[in-house]
PDB file of N, CA and C in Angstrom:
ATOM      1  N   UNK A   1       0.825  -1.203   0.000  1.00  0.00           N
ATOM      2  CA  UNK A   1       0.000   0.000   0.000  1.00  0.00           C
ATOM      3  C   UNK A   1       0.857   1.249   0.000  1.00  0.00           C
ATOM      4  N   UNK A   2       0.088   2.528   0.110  1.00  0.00           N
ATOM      5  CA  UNK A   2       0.850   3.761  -0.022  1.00  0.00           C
ATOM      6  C   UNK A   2       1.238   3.817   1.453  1.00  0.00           C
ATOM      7  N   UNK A   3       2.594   3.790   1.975  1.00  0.00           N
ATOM      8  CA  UNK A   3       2.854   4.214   3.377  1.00  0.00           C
ATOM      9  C   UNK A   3       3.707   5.627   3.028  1.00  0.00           C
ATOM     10  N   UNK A   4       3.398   6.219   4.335  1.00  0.00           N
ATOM     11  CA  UNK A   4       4.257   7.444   4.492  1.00  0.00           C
ATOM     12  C   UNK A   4       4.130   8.782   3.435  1.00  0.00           C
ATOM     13  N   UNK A   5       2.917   8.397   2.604  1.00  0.00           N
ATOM     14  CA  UNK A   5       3.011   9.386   1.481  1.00  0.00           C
ATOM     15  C   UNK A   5       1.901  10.720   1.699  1.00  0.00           C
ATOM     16  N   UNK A   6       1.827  12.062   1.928  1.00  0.00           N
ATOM     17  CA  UNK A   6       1.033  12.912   1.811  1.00  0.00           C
ATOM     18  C   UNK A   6       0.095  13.249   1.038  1.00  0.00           C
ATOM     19  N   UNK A   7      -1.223  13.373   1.830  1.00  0.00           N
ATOM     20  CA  UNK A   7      -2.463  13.006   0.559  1.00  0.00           C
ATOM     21  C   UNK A   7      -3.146  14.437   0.723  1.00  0.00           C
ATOM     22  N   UNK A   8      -3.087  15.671  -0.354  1.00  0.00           N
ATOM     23  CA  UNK A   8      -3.808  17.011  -0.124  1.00  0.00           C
ATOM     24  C   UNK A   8      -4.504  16.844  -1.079  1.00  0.00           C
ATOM     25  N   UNK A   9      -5.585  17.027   0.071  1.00  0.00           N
ATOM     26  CA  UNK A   9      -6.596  17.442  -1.121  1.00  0.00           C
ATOM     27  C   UNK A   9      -7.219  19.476  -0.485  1.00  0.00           C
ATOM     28  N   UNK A  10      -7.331  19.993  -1.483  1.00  0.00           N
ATOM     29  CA  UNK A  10      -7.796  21.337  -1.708  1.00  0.00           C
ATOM     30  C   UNK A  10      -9.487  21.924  -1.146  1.00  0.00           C
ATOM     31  N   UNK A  11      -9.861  22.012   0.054  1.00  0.00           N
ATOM     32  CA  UNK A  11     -10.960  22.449   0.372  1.00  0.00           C
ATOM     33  C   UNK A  11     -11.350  23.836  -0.076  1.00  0.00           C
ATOM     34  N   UNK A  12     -12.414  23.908  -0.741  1.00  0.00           N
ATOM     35  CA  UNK A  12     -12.938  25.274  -0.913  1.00  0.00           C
ATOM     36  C   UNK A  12     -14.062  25.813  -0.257  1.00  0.00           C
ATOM     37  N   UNK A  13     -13.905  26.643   0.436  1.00  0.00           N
ATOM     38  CA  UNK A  13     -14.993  26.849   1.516  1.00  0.00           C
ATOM     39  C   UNK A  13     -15.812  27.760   0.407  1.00  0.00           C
ATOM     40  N   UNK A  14     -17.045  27.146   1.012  1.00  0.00           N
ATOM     41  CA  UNK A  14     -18.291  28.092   0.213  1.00  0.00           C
ATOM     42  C   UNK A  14     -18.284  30.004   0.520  1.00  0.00           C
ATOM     43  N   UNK A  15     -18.669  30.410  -0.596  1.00  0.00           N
ATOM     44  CA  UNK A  15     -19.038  31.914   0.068  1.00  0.00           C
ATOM     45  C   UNK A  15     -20.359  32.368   0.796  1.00  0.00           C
ATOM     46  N   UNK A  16     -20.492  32.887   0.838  1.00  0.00           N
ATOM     47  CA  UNK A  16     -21.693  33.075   2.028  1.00  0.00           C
ATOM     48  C   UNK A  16     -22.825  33.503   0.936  1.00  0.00           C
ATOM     49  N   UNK A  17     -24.228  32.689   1.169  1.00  0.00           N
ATOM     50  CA  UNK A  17     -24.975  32.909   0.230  1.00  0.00           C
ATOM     51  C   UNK A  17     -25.485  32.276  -0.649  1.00  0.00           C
ATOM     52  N   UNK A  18     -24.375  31.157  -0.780  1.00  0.00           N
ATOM     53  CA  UNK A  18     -24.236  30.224  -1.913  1.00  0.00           C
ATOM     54  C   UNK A  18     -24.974  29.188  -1.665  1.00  0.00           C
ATOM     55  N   UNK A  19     -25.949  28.645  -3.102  1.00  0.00           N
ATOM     56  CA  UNK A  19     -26.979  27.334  -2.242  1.00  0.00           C
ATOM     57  C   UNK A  19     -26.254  26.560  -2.219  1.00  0.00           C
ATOM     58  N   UNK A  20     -26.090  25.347  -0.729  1.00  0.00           N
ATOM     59  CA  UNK A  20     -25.903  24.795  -0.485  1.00  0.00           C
ATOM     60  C   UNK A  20     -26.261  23.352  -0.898  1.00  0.00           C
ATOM     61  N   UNK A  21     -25.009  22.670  -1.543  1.00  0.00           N
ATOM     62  CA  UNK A  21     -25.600  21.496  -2.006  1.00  0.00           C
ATOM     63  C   UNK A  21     -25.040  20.151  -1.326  1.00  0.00           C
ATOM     64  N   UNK A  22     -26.064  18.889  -1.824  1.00  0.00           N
ATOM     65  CA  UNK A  22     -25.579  18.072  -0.994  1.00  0.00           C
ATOM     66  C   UNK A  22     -24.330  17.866  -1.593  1.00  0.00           C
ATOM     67  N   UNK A  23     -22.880  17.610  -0.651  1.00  0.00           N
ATOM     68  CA  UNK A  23     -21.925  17.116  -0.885  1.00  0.00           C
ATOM     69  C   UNK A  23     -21.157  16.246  -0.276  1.00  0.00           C
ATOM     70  N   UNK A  24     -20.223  15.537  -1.262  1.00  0.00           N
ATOM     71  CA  UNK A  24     -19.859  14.528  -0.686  1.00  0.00           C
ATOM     72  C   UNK A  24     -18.757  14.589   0.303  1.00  0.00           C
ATOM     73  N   UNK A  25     -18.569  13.967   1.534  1.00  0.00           N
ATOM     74  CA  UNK A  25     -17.379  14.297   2.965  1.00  0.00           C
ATOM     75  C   UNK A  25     -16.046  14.035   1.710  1.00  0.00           C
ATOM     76  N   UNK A  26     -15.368  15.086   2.616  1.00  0.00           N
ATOM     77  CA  UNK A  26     -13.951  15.199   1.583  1.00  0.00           C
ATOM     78  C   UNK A  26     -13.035  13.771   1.450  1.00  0.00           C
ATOM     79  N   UNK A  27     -13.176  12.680   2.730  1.00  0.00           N
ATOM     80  CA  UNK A  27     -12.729  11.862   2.570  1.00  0.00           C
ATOM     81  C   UNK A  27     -13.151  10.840   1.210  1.00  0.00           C
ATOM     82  N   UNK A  28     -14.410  10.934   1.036  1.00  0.00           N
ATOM     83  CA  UNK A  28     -15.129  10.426  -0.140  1.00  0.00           C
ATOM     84  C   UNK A  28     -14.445  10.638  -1.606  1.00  0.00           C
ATOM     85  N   UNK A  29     -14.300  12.222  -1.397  1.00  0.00           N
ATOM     86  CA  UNK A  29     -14.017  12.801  -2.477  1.00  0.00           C
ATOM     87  C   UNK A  29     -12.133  12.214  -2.844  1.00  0.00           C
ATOM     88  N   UNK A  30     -11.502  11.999  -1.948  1.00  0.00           N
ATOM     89  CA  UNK A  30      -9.858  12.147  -1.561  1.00  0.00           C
ATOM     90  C   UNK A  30      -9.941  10.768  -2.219  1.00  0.00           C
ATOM     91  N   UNK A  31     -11.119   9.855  -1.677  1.00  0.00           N
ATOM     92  CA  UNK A  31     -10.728   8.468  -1.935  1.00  0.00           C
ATOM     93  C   UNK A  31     -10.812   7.775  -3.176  1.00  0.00           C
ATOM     94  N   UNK A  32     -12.027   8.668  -3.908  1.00  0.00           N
ATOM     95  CA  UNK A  32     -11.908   8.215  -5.568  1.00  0.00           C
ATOM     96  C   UNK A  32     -11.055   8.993  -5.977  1.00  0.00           C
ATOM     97  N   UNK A  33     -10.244   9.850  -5.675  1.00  0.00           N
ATOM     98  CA  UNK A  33      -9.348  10.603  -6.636  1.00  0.00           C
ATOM     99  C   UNK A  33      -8.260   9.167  -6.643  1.00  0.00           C
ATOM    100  N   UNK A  34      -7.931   8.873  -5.175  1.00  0.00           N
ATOM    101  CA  UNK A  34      -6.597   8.285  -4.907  1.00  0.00           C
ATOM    102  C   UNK A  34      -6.991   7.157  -5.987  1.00  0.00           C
ATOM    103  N   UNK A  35      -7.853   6.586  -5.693  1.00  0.00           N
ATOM    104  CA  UNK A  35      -8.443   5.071  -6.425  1.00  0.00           C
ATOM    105  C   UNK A  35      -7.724   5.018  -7.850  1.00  0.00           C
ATOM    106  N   UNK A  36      -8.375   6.048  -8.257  1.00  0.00           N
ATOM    107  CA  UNK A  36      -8.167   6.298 -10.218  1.00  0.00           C
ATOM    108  C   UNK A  36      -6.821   6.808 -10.273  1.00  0.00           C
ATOM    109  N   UNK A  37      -5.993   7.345  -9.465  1.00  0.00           N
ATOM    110  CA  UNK A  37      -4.971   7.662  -9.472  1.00  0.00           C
ATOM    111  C   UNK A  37      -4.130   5.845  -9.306  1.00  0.00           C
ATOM    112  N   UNK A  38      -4.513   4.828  -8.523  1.00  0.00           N
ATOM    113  CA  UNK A  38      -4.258   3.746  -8.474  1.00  0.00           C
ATOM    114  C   UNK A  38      -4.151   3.209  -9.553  1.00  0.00           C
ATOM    115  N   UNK A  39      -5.805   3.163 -10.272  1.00  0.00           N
ATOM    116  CA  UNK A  39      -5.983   2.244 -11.665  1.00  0.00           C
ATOM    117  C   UNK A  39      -4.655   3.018 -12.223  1.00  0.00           C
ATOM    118  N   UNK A  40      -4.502   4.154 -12.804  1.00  0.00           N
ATOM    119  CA  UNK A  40      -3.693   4.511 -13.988  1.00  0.00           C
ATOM    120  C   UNK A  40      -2.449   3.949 -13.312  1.00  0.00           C
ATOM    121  N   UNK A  41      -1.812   3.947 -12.436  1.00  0.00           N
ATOM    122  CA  UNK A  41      -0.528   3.665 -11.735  1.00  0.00           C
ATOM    123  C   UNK A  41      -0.331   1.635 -11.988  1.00  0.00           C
ATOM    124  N   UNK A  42      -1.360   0.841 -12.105  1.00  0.00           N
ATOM    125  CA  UNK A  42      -1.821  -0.320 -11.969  1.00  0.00           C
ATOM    126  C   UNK A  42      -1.462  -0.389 -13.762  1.00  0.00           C
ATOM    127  N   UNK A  43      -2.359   0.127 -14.591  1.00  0.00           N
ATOM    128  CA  UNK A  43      -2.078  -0.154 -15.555  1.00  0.00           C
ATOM    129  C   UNK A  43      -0.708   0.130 -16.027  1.00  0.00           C
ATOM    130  N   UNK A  44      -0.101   1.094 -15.720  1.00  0.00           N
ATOM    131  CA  UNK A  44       1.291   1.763 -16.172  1.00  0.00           C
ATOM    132  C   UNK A  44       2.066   0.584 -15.653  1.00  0.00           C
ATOM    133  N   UNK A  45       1.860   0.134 -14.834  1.00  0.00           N
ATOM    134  CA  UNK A  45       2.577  -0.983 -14.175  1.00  0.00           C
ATOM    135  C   UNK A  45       2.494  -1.954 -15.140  1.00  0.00           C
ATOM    136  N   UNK A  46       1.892  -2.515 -15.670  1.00  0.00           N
ATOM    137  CA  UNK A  46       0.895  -3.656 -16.679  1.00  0.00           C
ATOM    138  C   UNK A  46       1.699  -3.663 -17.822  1.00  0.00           C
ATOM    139  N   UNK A  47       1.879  -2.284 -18.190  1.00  0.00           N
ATOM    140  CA  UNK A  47       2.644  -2.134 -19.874  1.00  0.00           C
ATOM    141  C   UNK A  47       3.954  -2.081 -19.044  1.00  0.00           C
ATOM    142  N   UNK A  48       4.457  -1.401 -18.065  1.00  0.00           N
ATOM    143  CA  UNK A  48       6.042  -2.309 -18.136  1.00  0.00           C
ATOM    144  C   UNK A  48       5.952  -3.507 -17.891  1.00  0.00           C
ATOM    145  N   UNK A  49       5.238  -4.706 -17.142  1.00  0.00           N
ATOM    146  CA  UNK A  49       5.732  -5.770 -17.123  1.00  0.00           C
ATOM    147  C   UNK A  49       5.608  -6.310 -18.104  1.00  0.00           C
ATOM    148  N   UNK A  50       4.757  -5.920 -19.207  1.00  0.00           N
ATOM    149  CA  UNK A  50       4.433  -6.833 -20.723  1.00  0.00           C
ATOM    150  C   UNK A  50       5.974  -5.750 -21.246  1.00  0.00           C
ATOM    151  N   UNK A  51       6.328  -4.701 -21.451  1.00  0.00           N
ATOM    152  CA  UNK A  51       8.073  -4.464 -21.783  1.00  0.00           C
ATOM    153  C   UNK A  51       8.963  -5.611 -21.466  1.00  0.00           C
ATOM    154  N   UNK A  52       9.167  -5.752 -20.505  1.00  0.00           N
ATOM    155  CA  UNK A  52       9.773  -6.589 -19.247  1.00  0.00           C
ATOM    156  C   UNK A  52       9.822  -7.892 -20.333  1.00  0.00           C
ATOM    157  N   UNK A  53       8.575  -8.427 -20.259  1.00  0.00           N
ATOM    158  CA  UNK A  53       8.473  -9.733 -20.297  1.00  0.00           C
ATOM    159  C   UNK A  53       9.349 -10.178 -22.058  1.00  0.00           C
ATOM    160  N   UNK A  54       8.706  -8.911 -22.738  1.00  0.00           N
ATOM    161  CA  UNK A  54       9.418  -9.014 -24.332  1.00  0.00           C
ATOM    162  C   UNK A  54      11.153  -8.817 -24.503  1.00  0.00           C
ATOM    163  N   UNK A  55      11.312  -8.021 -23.441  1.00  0.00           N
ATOM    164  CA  UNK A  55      12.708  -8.035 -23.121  1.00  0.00           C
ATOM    165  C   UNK A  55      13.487  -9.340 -22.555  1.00  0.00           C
ATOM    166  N   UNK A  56      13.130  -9.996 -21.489  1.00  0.00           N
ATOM    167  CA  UNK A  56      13.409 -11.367 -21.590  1.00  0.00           C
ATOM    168  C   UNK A  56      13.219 -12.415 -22.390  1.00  0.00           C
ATOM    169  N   UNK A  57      12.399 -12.096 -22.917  1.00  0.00           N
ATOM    170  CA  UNK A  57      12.043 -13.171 -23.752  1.00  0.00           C
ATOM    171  C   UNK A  57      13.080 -13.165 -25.183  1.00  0.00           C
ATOM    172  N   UNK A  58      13.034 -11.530 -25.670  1.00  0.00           N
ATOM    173  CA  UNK A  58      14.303 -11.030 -26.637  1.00  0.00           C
ATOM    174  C   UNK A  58      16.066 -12.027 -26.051  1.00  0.00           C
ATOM    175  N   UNK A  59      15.356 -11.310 -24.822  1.00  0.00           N
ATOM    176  CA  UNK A  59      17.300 -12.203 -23.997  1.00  0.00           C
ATOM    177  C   UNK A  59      17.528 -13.273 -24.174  1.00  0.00           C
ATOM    178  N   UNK A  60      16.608 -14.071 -23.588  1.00  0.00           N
ATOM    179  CA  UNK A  60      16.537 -15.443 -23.889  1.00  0.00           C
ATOM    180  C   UNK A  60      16.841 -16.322 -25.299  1.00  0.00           C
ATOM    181  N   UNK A  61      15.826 -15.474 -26.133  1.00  0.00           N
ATOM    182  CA  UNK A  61      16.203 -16.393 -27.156  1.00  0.00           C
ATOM    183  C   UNK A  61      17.562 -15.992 -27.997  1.00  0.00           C
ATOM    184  N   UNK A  62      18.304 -15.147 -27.461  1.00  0.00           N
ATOM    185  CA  UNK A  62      19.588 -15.013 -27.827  1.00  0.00           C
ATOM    186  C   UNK A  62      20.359 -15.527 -27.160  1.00  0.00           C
ATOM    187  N   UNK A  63      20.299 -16.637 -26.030  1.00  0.00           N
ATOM    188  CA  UNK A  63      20.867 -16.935 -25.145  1.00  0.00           C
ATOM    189  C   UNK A  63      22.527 -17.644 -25.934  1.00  0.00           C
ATOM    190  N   UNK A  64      23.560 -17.406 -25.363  1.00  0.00           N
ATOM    191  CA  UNK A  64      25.100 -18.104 -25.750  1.00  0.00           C
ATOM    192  C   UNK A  64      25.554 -17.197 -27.225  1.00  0.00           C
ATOM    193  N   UNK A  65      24.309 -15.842 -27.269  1.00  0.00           N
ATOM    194  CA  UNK A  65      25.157 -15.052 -28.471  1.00  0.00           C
ATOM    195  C   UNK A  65      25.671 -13.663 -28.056  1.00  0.00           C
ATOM    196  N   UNK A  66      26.924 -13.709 -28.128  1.00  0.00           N
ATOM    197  CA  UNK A  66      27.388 -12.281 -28.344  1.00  0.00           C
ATOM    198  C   UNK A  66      27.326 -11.736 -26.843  1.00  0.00           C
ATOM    199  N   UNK A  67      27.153 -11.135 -26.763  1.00  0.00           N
ATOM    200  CA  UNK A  67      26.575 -10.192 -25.051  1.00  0.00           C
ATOM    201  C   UNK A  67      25.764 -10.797 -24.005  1.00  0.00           C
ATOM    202  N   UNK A  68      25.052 -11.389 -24.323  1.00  0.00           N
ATOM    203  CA  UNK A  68      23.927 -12.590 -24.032  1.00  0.00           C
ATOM    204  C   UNK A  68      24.283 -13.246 -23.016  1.00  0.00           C
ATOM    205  N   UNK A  69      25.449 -14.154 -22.946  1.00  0.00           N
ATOM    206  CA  UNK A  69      25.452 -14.843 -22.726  1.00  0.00           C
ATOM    207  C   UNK A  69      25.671 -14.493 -20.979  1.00  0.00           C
ATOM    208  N   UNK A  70      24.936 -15.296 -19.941  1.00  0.00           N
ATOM    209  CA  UNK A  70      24.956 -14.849 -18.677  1.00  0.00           C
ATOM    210  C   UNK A  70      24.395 -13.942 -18.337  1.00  0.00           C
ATOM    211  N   UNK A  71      23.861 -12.839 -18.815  1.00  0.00           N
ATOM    212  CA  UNK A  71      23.653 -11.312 -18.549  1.00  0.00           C
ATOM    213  C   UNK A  71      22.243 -11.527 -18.017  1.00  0.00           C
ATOM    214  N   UNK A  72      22.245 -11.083 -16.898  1.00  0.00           N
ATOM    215  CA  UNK A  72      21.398 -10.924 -15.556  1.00  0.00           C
ATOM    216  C   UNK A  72      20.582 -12.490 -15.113  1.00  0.00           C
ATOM    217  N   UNK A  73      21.946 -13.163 -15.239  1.00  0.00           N
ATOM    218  CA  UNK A  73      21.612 -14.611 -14.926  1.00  0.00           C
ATOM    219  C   UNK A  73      22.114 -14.396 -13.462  1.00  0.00           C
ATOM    220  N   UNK A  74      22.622 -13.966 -12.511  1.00  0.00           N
ATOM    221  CA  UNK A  74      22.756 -13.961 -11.249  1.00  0.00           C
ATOM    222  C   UNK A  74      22.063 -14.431 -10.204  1.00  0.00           C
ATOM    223  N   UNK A  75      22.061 -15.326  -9.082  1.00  0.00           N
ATOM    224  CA  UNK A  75      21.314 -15.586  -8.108  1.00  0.00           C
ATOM    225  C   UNK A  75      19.885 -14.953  -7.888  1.00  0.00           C
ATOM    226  N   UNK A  76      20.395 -13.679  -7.272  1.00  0.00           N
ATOM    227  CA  UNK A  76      19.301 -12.738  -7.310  1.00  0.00           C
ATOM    228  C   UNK A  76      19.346 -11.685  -7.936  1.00  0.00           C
ATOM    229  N   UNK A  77      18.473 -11.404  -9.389  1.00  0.00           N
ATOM    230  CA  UNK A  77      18.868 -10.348 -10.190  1.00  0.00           C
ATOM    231  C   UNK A  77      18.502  -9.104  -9.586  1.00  0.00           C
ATOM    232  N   UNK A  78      19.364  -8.052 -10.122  1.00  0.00           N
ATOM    233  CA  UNK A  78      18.694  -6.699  -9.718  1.00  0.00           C
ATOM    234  C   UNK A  78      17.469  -6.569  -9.813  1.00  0.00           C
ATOM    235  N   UNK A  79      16.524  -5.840  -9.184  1.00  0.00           N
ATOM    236  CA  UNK A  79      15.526  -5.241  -9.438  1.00  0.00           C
ATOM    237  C   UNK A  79      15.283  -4.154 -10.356  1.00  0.00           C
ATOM    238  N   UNK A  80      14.662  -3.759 -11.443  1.00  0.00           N
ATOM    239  CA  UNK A  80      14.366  -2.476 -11.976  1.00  0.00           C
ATOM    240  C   UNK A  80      13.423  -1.537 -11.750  1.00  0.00           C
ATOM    241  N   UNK A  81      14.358  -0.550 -10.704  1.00  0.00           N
ATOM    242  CA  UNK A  81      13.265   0.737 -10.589  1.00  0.00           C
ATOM    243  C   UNK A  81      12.469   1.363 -11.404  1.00  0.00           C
ATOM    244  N   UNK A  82      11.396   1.653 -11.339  1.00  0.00           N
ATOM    245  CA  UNK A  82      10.786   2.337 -12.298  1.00  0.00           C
ATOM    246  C   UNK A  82       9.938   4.027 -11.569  1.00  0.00           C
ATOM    247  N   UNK A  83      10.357   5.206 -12.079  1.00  0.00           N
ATOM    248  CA  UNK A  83       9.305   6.341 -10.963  1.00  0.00           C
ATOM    249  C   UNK A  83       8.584   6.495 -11.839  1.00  0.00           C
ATOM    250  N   UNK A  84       6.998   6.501 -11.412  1.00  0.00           N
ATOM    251  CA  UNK A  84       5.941   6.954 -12.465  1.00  0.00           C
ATOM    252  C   UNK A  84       5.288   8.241 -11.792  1.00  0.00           C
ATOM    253  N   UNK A  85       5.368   9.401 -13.043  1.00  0.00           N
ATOM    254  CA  UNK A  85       5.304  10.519 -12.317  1.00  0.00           C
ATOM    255  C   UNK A  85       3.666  10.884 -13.118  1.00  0.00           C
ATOM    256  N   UNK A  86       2.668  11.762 -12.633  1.00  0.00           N
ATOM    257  CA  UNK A  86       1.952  12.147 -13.121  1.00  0.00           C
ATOM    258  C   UNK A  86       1.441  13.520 -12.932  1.00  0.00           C
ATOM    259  N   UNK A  87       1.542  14.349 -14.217  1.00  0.00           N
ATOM    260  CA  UNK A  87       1.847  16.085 -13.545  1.00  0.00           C
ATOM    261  C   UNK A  87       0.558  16.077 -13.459  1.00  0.00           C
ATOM    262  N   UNK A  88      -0.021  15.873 -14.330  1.00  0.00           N
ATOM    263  CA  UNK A  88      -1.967  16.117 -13.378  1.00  0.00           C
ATOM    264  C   UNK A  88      -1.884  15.772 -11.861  1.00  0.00           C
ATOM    265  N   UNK A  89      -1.947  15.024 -11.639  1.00  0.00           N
ATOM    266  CA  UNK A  89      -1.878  14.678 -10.486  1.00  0.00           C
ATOM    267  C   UNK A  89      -1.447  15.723  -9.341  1.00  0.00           C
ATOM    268  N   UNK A  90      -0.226  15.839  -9.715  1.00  0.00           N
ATOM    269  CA  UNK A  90       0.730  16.748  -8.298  1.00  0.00           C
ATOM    270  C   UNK A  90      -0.359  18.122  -9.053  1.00  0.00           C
ATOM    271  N   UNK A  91      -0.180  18.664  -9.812  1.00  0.00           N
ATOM    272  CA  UNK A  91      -1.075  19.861  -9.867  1.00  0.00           C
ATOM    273  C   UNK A  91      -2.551  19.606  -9.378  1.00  0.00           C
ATOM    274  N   UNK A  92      -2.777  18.800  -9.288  1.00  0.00           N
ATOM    275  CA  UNK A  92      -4.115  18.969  -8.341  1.00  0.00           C
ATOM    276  C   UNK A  92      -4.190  18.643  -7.074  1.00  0.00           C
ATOM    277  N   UNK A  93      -2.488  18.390  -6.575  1.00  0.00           N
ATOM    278  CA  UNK A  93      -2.258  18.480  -5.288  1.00  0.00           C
ATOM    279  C   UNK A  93      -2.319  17.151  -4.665  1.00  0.00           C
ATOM    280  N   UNK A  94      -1.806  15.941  -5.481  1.00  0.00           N
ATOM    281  CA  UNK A  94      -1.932  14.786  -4.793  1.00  0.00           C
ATOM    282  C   UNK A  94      -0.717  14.000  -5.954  1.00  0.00           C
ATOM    283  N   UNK A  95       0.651  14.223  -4.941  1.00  0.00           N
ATOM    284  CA  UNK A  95       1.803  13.672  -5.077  1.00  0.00           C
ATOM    285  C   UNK A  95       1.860  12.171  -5.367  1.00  0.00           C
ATOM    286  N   UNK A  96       1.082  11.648  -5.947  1.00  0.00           N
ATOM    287  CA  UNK A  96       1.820  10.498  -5.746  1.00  0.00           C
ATOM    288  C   UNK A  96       2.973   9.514  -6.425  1.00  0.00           C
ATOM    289  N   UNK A  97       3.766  10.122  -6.170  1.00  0.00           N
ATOM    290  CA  UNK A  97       5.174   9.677  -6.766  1.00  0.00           C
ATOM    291  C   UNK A  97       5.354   8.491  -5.884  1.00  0.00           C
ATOM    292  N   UNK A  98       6.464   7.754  -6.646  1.00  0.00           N
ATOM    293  CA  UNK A  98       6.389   6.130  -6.132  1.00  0.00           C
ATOM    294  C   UNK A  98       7.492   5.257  -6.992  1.00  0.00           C
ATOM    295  N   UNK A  99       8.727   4.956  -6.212  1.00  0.00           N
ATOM    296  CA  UNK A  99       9.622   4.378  -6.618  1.00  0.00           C
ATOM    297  C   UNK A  99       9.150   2.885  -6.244  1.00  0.00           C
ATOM    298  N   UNK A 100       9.299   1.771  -7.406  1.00  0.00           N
ATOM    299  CA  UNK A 100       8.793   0.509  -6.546  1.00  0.00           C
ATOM    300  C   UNK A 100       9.393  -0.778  -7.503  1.00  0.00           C
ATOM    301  N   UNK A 101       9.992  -1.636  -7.087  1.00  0.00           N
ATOM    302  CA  UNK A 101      10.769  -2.582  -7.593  1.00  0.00           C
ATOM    303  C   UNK A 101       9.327  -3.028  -9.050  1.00  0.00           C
ATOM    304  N   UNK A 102       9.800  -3.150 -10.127  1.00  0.00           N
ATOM    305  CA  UNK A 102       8.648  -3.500 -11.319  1.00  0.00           C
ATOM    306  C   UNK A 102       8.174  -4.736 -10.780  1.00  0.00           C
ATOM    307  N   UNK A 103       9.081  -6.020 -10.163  1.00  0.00           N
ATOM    308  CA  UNK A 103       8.170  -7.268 -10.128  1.00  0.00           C
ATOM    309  C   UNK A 103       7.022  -6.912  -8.780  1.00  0.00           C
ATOM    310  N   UNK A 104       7.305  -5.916  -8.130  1.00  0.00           N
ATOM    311  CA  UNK A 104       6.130  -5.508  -7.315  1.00  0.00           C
ATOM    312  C   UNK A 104       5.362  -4.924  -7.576  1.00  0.00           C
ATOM    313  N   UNK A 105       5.803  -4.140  -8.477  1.00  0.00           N
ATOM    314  CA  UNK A 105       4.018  -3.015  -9.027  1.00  0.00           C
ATOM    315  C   UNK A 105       2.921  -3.681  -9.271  1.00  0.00           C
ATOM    316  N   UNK A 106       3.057  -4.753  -9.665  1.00  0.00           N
ATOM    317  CA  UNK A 106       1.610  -5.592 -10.213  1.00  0.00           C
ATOM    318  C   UNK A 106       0.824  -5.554  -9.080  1.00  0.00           C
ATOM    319  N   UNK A 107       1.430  -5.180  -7.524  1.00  0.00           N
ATOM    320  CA  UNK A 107       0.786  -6.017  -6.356  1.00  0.00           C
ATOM    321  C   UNK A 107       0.253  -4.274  -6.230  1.00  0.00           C
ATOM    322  N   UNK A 108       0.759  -3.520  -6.501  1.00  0.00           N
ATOM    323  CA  UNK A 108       0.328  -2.471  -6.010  1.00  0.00           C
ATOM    324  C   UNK A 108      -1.044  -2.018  -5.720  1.00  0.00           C
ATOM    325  N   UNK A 109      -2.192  -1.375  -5.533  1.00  0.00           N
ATOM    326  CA  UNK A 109      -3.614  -1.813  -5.981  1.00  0.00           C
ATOM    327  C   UNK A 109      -3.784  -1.808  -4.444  1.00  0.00           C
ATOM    328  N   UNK A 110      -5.021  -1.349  -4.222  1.00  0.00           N
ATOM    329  CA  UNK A 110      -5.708  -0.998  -2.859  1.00  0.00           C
ATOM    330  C   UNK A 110      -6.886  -1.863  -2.711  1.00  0.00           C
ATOM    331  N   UNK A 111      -7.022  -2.270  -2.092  1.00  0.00           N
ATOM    332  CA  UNK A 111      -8.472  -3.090  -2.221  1.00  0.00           C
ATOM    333  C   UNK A 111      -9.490  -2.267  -1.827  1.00  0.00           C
ATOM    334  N   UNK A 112     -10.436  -2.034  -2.743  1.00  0.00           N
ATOM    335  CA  UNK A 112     -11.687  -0.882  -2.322  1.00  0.00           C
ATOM    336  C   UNK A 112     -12.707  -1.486  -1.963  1.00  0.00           C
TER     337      UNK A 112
END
């Protein structure tokens, strides 16, 4: 899940006068932003691991040619960072930037 990360959302207080409508508690409002901010982060995740996967698969079947050979055959391979940034987002005041190993992003996803 998101730990440690700052979630603003922008209250606009009514002016005086103004009809009052029913609205929804800001947490409501905070929580479908974050959500859809999830899906797109979920899918972005989705198209690198289908990258990912064509990239190994490229490796592989070159396996014992040229450069190939061994390359990120190690015990435990590195991980590849990936930051997915979204300027909508921070301009509407909800940072959510997020460095996260790629074979974990898939898990990323909130249960609603």
């Amino acid at each position: 899940g998101l730990k440690n990360e700052p979630i603003y959302a922008k209250v606009n207080k009514k002016k005086v006068g103004q009809a009052t409508s029913p609205e929804e508690p800001i947490y409501a409002q905070v929580a479908k932003k974050v959500s859809a901010k999830i899906d797109q982060l979920n899918e972005a995740a989705s198209a690198i691991n289908r990258k990912i996967d064509r990239i190994n698969k490229i490796a592989s079947a070159g396996k014992g040619v040229g450069g190939f050979s061994g390359a990120g055959r190690s015990a435990s391979p590195e991980p590849i960072y990936a930051t997915i940034d979204f300027d909508d987002a921070n301009q509407a005041g909800f940072p959510l930037r997020r460095s996260a190993a790629v074979n974990d992003l898939s898990k990323v996803g909130l249960s609603r």
